[in-house]
Structures are given as C-alpha cells and as structure tokens.
PDB file of N, CA and C in Angstrom:
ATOM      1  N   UNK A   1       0.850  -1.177   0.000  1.00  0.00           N
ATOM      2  CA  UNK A   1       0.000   0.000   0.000  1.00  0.00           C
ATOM      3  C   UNK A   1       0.896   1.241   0.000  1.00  0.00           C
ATOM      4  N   UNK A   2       0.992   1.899  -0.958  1.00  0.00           N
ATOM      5  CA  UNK A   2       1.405   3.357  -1.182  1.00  0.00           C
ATOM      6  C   UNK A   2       0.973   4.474  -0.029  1.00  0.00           C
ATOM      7  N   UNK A   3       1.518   5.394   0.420  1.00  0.00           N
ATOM      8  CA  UNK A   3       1.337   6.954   0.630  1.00  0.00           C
ATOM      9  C   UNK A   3       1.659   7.754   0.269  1.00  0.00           C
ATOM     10  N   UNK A   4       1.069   8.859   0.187  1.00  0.00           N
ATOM     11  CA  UNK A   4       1.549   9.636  -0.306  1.00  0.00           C
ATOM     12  C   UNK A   4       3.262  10.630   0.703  1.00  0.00           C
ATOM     13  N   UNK A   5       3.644  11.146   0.057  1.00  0.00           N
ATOM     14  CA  UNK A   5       5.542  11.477   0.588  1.00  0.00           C
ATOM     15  C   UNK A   5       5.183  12.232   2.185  1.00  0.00           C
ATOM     16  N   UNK A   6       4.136  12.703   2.059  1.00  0.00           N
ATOM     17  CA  UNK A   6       3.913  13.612   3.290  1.00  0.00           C
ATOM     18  C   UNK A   6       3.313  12.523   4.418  1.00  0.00           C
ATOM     19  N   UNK A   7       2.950  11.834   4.469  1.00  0.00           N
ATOM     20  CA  UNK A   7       1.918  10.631   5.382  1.00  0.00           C
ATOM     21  C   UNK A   7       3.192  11.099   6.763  1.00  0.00           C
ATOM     22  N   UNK A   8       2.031  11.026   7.862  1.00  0.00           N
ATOM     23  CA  UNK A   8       2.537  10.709   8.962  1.00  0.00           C
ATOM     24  C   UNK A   8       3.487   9.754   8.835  1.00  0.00           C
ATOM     25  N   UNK A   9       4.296   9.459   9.836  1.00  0.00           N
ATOM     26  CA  UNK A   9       5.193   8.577   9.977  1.00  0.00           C
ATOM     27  C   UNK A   9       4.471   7.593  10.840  1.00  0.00           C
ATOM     28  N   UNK A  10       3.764   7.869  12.229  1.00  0.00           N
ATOM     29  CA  UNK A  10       2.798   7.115  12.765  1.00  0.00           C
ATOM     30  C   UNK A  10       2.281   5.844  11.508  1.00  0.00           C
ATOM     31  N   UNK A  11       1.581   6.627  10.707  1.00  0.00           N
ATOM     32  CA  UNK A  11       0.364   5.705   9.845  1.00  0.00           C
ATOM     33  C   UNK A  11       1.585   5.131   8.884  1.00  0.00           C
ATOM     34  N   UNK A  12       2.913   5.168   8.793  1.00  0.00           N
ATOM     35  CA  UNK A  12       3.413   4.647   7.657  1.00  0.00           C
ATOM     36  C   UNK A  12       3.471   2.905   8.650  1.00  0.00           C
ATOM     37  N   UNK A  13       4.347   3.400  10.278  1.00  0.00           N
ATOM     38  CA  UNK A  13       4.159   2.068  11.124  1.00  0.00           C
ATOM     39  C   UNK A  13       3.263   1.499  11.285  1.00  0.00           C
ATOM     40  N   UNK A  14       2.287   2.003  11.615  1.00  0.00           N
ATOM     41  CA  UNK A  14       1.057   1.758  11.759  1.00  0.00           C
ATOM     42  C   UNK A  14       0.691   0.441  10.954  1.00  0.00           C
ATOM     43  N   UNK A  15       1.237   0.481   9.729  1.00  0.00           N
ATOM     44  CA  UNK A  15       0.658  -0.147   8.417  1.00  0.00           C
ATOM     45  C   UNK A  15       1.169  -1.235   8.395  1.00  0.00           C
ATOM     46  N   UNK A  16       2.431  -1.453   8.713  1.00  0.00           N
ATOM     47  CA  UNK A  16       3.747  -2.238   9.084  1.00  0.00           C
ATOM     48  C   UNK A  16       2.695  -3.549   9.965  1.00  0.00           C
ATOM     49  N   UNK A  17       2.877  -2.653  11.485  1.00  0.00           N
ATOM     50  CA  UNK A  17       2.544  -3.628  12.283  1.00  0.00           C
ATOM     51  C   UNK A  17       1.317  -4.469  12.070  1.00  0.00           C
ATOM     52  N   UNK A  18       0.072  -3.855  11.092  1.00  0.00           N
ATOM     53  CA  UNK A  18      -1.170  -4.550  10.758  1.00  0.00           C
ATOM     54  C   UNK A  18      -0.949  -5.399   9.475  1.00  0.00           C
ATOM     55  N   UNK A  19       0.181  -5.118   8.573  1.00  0.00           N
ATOM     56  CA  UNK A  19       0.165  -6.056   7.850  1.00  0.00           C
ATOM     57  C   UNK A  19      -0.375  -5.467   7.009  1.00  0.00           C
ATOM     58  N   UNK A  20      -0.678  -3.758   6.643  1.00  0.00           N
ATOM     59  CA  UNK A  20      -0.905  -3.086   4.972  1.00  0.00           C
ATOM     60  C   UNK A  20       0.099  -2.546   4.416  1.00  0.00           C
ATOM     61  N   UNK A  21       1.443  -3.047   5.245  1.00  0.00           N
ATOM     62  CA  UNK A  21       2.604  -2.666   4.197  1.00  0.00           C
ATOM     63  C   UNK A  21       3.685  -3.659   4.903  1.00  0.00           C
ATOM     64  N   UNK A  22       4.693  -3.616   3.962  1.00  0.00           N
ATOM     65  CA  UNK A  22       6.000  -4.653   3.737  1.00  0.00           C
ATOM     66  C   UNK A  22       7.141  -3.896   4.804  1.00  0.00           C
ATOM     67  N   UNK A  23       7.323  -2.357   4.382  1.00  0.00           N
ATOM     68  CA  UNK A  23       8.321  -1.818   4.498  1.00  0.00           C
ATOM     69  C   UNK A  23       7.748  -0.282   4.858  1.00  0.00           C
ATOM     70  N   UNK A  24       8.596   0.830   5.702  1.00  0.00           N
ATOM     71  CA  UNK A  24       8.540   2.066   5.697  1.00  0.00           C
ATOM     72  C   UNK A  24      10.317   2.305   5.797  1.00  0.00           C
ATOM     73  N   UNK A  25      10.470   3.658   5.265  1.00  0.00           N
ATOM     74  CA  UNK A  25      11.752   4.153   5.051  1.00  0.00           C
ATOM     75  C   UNK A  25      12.001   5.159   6.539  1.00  0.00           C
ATOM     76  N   UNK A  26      12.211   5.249   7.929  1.00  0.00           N
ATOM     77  CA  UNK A  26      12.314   6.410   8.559  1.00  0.00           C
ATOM     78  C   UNK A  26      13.435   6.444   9.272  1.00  0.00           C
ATOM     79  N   UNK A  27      13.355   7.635  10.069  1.00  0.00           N
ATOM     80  CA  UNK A  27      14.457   7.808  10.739  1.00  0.00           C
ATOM     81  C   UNK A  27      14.778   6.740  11.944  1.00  0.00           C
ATOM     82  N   UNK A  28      15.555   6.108  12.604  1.00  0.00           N
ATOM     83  CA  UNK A  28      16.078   5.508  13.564  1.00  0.00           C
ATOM     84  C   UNK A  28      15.101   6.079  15.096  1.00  0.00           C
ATOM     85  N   UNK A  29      15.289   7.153  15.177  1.00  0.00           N
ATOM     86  CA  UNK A  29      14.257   8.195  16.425  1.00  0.00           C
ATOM     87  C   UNK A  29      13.028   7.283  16.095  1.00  0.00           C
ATOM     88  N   UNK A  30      12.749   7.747  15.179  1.00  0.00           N
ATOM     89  CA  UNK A  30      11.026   7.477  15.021  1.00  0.00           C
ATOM     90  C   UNK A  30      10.554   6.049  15.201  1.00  0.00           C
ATOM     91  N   UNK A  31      11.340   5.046  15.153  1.00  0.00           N
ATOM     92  CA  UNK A  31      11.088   3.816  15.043  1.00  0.00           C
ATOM     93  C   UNK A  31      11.491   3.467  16.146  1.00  0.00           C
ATOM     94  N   UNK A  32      12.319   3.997  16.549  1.00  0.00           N
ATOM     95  CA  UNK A  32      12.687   3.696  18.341  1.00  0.00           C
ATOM     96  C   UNK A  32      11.194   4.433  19.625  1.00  0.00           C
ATOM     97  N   UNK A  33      10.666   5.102  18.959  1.00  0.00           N
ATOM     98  CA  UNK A  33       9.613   6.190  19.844  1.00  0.00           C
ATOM     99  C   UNK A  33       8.028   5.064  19.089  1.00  0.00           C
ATOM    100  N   UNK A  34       8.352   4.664  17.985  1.00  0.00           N
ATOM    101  CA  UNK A  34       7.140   3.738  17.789  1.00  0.00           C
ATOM    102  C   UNK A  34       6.848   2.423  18.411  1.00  0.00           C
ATOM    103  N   UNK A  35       8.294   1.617  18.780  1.00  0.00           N
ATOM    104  CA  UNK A  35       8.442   0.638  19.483  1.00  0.00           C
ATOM    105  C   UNK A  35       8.533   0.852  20.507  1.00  0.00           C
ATOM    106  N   UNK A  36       8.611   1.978  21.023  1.00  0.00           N
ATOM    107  CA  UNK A  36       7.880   1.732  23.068  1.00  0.00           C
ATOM    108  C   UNK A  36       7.122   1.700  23.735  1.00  0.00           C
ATOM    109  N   UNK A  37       5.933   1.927  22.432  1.00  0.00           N
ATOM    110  CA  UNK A  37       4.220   1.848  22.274  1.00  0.00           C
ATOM    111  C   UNK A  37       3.614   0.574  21.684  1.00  0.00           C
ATOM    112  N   UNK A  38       4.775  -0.116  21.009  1.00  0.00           N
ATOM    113  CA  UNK A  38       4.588  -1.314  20.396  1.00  0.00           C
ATOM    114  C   UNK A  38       5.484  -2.276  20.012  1.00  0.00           C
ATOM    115  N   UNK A  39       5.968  -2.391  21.063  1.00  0.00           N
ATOM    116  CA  UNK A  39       7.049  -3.534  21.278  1.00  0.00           C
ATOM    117  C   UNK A  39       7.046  -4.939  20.259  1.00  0.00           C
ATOM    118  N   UNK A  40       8.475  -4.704  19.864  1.00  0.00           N
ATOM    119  CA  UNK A  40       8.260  -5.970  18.863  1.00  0.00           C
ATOM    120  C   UNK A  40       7.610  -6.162  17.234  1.00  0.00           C
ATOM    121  N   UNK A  41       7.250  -4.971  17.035  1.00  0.00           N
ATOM    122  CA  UNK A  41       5.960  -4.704  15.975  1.00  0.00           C
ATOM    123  C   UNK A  41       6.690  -4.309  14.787  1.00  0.00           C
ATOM    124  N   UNK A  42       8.350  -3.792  14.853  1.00  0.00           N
ATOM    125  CA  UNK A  42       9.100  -3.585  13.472  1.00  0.00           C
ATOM    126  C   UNK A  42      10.124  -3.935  14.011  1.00  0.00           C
ATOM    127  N   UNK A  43      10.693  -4.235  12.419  1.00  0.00           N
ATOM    128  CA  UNK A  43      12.372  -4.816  12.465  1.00  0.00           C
ATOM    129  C   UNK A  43      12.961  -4.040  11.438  1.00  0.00           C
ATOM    130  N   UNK A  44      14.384  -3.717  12.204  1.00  0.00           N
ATOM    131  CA  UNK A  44      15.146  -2.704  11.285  1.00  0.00           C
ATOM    132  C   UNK A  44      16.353  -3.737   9.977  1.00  0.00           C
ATOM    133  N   UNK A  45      15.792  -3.570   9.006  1.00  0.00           N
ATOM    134  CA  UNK A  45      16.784  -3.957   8.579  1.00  0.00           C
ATOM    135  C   UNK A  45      17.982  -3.592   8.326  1.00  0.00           C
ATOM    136  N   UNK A  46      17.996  -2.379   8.471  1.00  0.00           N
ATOM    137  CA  UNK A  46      19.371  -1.926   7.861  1.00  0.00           C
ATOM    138  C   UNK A  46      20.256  -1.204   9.314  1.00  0.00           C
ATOM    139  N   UNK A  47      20.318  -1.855  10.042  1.00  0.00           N
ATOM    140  CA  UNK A  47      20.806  -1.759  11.343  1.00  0.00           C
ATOM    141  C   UNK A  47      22.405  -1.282  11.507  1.00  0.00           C
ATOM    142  N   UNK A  48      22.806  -2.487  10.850  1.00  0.00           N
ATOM    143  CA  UNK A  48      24.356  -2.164  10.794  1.00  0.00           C
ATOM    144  C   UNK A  48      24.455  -1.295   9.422  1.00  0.00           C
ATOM    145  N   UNK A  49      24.134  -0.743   8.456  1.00  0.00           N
ATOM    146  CA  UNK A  49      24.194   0.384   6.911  1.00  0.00           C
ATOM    147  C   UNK A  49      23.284   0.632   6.979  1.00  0.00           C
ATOM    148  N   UNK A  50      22.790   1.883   7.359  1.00  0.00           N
ATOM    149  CA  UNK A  50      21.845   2.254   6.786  1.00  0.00           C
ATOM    150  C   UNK A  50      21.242   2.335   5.197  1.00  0.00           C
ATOM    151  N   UNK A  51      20.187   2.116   4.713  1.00  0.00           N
ATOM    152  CA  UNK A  51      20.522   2.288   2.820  1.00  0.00           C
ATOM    153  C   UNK A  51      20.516   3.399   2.406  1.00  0.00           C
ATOM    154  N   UNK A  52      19.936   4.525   2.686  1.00  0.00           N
ATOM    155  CA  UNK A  52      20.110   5.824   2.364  1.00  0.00           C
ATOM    156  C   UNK A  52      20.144   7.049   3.420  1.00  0.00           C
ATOM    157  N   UNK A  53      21.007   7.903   3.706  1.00  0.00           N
ATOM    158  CA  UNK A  53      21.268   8.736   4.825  1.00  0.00           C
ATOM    159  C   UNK A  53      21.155  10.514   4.023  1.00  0.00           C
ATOM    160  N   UNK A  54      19.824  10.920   4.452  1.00  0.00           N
ATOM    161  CA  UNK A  54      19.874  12.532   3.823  1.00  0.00           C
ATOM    162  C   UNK A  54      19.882  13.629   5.226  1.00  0.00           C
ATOM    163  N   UNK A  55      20.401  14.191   4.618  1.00  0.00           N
ATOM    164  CA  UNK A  55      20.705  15.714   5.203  1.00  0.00           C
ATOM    165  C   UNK A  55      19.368  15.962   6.064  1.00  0.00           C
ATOM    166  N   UNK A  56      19.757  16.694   6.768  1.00  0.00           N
ATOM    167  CA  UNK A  56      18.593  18.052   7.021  1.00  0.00           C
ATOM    168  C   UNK A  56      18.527  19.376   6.236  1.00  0.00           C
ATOM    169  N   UNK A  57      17.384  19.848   6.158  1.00  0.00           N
ATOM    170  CA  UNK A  57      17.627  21.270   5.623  1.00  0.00           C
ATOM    171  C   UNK A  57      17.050  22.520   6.007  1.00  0.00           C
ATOM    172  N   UNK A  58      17.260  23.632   6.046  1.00  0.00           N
ATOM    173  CA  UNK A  58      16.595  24.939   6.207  1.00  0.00           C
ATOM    174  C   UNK A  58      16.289  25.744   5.240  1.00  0.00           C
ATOM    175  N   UNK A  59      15.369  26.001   5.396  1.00  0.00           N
ATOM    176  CA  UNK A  59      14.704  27.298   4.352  1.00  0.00           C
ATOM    177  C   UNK A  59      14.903  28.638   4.742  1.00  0.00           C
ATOM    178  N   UNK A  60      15.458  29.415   3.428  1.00  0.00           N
ATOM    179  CA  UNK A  60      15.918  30.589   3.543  1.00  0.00           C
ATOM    180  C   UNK A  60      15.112  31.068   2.515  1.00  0.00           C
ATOM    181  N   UNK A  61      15.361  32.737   2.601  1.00  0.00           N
ATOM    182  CA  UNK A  61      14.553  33.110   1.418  1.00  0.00           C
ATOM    183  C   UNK A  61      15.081  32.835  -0.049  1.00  0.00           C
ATOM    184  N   UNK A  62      14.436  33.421  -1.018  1.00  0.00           N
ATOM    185  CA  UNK A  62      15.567  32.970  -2.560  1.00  0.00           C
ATOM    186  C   UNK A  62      16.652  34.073  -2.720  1.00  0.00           C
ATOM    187  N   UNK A  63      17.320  33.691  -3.041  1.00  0.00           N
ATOM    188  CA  UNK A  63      18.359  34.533  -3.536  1.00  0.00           C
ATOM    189  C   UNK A  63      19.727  35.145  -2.092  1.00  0.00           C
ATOM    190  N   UNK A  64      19.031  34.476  -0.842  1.00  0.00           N
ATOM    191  CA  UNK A  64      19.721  35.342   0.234  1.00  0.00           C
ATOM    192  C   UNK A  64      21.136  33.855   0.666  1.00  0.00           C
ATOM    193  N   UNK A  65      21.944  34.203   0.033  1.00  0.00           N
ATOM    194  CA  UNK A  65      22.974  33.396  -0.339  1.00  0.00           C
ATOM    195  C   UNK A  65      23.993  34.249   0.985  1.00  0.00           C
ATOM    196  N   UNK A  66      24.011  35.279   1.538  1.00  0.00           N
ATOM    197  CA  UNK A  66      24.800  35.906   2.274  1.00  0.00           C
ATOM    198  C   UNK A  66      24.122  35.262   3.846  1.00  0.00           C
ATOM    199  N   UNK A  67      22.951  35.030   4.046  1.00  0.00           N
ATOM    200  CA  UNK A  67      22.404  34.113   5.231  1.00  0.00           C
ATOM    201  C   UNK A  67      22.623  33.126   5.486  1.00  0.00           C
ATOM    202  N   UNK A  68      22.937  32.352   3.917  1.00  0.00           N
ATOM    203  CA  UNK A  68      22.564  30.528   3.631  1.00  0.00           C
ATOM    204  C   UNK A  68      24.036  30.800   4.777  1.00  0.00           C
ATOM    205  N   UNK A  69      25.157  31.787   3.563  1.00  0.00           N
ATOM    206  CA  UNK A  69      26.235  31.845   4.173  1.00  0.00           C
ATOM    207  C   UNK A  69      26.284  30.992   5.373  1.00  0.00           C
ATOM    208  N   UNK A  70      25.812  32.005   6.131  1.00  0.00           N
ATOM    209  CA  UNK A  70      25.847  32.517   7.701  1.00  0.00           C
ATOM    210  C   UNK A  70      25.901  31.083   8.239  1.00  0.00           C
ATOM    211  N   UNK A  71      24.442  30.441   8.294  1.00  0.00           N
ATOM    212  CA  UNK A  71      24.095  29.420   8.738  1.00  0.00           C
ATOM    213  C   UNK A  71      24.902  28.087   8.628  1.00  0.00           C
ATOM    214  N   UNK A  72      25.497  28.302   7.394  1.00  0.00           N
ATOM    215  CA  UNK A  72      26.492  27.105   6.550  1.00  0.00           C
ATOM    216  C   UNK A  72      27.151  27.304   7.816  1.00  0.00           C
ATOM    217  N   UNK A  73      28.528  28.343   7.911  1.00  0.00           N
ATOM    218  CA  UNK A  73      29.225  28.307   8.864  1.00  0.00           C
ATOM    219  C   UNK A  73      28.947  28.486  10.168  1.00  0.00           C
ATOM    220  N   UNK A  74      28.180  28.849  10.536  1.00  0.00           N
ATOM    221  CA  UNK A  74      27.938  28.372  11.853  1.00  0.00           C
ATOM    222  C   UNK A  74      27.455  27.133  12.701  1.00  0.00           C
ATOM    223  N   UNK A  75      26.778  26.432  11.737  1.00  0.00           N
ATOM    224  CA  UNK A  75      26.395  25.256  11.908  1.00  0.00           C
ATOM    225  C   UNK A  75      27.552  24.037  11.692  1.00  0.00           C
ATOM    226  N   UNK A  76      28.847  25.023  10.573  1.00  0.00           N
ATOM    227  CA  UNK A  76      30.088  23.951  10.498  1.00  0.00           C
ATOM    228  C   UNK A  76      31.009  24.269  12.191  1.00  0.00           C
ATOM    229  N   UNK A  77      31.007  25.644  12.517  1.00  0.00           N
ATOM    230  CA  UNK A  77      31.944  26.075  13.815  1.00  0.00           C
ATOM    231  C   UNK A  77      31.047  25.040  14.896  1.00  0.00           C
ATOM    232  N   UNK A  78      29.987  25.014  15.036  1.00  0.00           N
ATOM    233  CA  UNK A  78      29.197  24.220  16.163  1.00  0.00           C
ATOM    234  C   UNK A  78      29.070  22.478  16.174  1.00  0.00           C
ATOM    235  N   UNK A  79      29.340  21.950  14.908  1.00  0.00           N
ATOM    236  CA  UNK A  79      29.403  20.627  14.511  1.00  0.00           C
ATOM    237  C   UNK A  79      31.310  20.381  15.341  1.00  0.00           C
ATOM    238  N   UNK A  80      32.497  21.325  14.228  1.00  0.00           N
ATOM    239  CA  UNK A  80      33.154  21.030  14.892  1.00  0.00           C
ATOM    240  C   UNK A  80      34.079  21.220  16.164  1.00  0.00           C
ATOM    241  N   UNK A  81      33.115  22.040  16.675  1.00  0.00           N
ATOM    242  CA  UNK A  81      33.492  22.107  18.275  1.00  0.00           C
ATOM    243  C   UNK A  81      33.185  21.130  19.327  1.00  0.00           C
ATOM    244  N   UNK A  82      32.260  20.122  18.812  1.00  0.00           N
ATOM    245  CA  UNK A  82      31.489  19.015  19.319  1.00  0.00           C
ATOM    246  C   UNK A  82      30.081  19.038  20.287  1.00  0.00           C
ATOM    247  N   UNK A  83      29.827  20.780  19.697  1.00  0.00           N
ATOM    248  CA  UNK A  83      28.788  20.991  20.562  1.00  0.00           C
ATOM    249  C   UNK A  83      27.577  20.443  20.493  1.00  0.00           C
ATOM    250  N   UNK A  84      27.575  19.980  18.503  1.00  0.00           N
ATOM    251  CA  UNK A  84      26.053  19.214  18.298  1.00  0.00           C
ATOM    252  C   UNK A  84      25.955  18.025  18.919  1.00  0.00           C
ATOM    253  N   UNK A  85      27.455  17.589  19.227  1.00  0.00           N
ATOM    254  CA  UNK A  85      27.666  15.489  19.779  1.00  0.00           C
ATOM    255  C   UNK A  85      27.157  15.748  20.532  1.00  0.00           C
ATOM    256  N   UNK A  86      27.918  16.677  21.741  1.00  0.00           N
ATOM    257  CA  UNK A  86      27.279  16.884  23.124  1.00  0.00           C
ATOM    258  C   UNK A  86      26.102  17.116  23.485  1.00  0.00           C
ATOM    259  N   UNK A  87      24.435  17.425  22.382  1.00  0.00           N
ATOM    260  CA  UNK A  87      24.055  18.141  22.627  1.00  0.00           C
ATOM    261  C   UNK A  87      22.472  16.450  21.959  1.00  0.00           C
ATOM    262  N   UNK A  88      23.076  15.694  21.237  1.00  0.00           N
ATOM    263  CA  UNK A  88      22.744  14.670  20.977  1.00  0.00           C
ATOM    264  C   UNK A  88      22.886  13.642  22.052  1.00  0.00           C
ATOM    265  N   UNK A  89      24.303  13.297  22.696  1.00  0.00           N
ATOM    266  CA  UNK A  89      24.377  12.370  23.668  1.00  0.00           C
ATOM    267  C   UNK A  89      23.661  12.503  24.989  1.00  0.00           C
ATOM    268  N   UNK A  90      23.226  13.992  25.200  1.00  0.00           N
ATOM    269  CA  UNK A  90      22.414  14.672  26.515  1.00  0.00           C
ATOM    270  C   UNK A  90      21.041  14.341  25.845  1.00  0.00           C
ATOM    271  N   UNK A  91      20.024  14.335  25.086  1.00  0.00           N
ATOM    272  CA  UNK A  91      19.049  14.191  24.584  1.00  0.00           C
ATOM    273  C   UNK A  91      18.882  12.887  24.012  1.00  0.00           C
ATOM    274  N   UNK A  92      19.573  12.514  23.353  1.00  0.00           N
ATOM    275  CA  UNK A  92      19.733  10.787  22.687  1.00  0.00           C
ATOM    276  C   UNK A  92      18.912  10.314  23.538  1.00  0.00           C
ATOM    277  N   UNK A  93      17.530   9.325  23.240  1.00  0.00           N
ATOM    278  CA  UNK A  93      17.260   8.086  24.485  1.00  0.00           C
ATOM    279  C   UNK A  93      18.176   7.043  24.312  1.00  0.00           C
ATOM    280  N   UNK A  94      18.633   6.702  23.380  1.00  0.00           N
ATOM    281  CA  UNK A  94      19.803   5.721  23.148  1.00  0.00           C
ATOM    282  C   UNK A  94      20.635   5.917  22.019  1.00  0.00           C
ATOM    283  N   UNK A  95      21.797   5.436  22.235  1.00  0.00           N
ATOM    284  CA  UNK A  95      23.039   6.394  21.276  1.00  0.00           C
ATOM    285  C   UNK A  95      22.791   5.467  20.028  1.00  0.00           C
ATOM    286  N   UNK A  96      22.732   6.451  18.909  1.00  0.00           N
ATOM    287  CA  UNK A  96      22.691   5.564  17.577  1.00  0.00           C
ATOM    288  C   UNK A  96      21.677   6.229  16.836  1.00  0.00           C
ATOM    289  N   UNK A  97      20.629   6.620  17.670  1.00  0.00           N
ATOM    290  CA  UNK A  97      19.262   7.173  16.895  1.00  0.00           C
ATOM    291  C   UNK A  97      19.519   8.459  15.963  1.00  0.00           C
ATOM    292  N   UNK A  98      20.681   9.028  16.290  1.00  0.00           N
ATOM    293  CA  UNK A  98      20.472  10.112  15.685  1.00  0.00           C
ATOM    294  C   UNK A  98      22.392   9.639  14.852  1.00  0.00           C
ATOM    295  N   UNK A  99      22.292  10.112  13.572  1.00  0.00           N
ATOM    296  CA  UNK A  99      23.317  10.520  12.636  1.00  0.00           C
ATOM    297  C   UNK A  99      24.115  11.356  13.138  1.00  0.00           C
ATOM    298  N   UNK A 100      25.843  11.229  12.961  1.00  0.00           N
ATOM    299  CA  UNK A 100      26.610  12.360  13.293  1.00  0.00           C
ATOM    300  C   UNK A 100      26.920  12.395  12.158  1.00  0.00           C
ATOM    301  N   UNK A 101      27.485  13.890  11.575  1.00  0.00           N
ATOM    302  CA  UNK A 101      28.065  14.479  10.724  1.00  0.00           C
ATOM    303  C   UNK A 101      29.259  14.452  10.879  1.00  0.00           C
ATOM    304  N   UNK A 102      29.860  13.450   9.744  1.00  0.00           N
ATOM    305  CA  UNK A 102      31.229  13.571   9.806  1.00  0.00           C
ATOM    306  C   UNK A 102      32.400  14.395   9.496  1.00  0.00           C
ATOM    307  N   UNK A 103      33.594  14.518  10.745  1.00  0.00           N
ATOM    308  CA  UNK A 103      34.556  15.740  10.456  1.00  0.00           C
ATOM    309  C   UNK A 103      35.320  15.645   8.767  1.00  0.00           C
ATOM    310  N   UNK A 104      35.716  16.563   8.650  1.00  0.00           N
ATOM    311  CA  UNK A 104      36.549  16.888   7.291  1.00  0.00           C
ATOM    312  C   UNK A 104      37.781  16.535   8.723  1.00  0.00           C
ATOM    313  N   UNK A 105      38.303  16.282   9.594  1.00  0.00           N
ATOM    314  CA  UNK A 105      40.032  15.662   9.795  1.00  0.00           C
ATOM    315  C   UNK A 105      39.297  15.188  11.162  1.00  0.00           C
ATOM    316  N   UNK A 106      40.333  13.735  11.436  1.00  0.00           N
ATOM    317  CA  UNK A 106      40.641  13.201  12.198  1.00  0.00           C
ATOM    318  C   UNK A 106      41.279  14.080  13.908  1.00  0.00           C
ATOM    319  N   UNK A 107      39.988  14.102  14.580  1.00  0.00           N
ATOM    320  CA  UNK A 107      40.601  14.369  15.639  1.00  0.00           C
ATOM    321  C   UNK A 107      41.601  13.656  16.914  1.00  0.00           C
ATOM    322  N   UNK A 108      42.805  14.724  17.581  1.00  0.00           N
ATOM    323  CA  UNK A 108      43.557  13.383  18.263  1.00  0.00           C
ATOM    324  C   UNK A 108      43.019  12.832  19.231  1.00  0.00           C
TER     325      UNK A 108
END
C-alpha cells in the first residue's frame, strides 16, 4: 500500500505492524519512539548500513545566499566544536538514533 511522501510517519508504522505494508523508510528516532508503544511490531533492517542517509535542511529566502552563508558556517563552527555530539548524547534516548556528521580531519 502506497502513501503519499507527506503521510505521517505514525500511519506509515502503523501499516507495518497490521500487515498493509511490507516496508517504511524512517528515521532511527522514530522507530525507536514507535516501538515503546509497540514492542516488537518492526524490524530494522538496515541496522548495521543504513541504505540511504539525507541531510537536514533549512529554508531561507531565494536569492539570500549571504544568510545561507551565515548558517552554513555556523552550523560547520558548532558541529566542529562538538557541541552538536554533546548536545545529541544529553538528549539521545539511546546512542545511535540520531546521525553524526562527519569531520573533514581526524581528531587526536
């Protein structure tokens, strides 16, 4: 059974656990926050690889390329200061759910 791209994420599990769908594509969070309401009811396959890993994004206005700027780098100074890790491992219910962004160099 198809949805459309916008469908709750709820009703995509939802569908799962009743047996009107095979598969849903979501985030790790969401499937961890669906199974503590319904234990047992999905299985991750892609546990150890995920199959596809996308970005987040923000909306800016058009053309304001001097903001995107802004945000680009500040969001790179705060990634690598380790403030987003820190800020994930304090909130995380369990480590894994959420994606880190990986550094451009090897820290010592």
């Amino acid at each position: 059974m198809g949805l459309p791209q916008l469908s709750e994420i709820s009703t995509m599990l939802l569908n799962i656990k009743t047996g009107k769908a095979d598969v849903a594509f979501v985030e790790p969070y969401f499937a961890y926050e669906f199974l503590k309401k319904n234990p047992g009811s999905l299985k991750n396959i892609a546990a150890k690889k995920p199959i596809r890993v996308f970005p987040n994004t923000i909306l800016i206005g058009k053309g304001d390329l001097v903001f995107g700027r802004f945000i680009d780098n500040a969001l790179g100074e705060i990634i690598s200061l380790g403030i987003i890790d820190k800020l994930l491992k304090k909130y995380e219910p369990e480590p894994g759910l959420f994606y880190r962004t990986a550094l451009p160099y090897r820290p010592n």
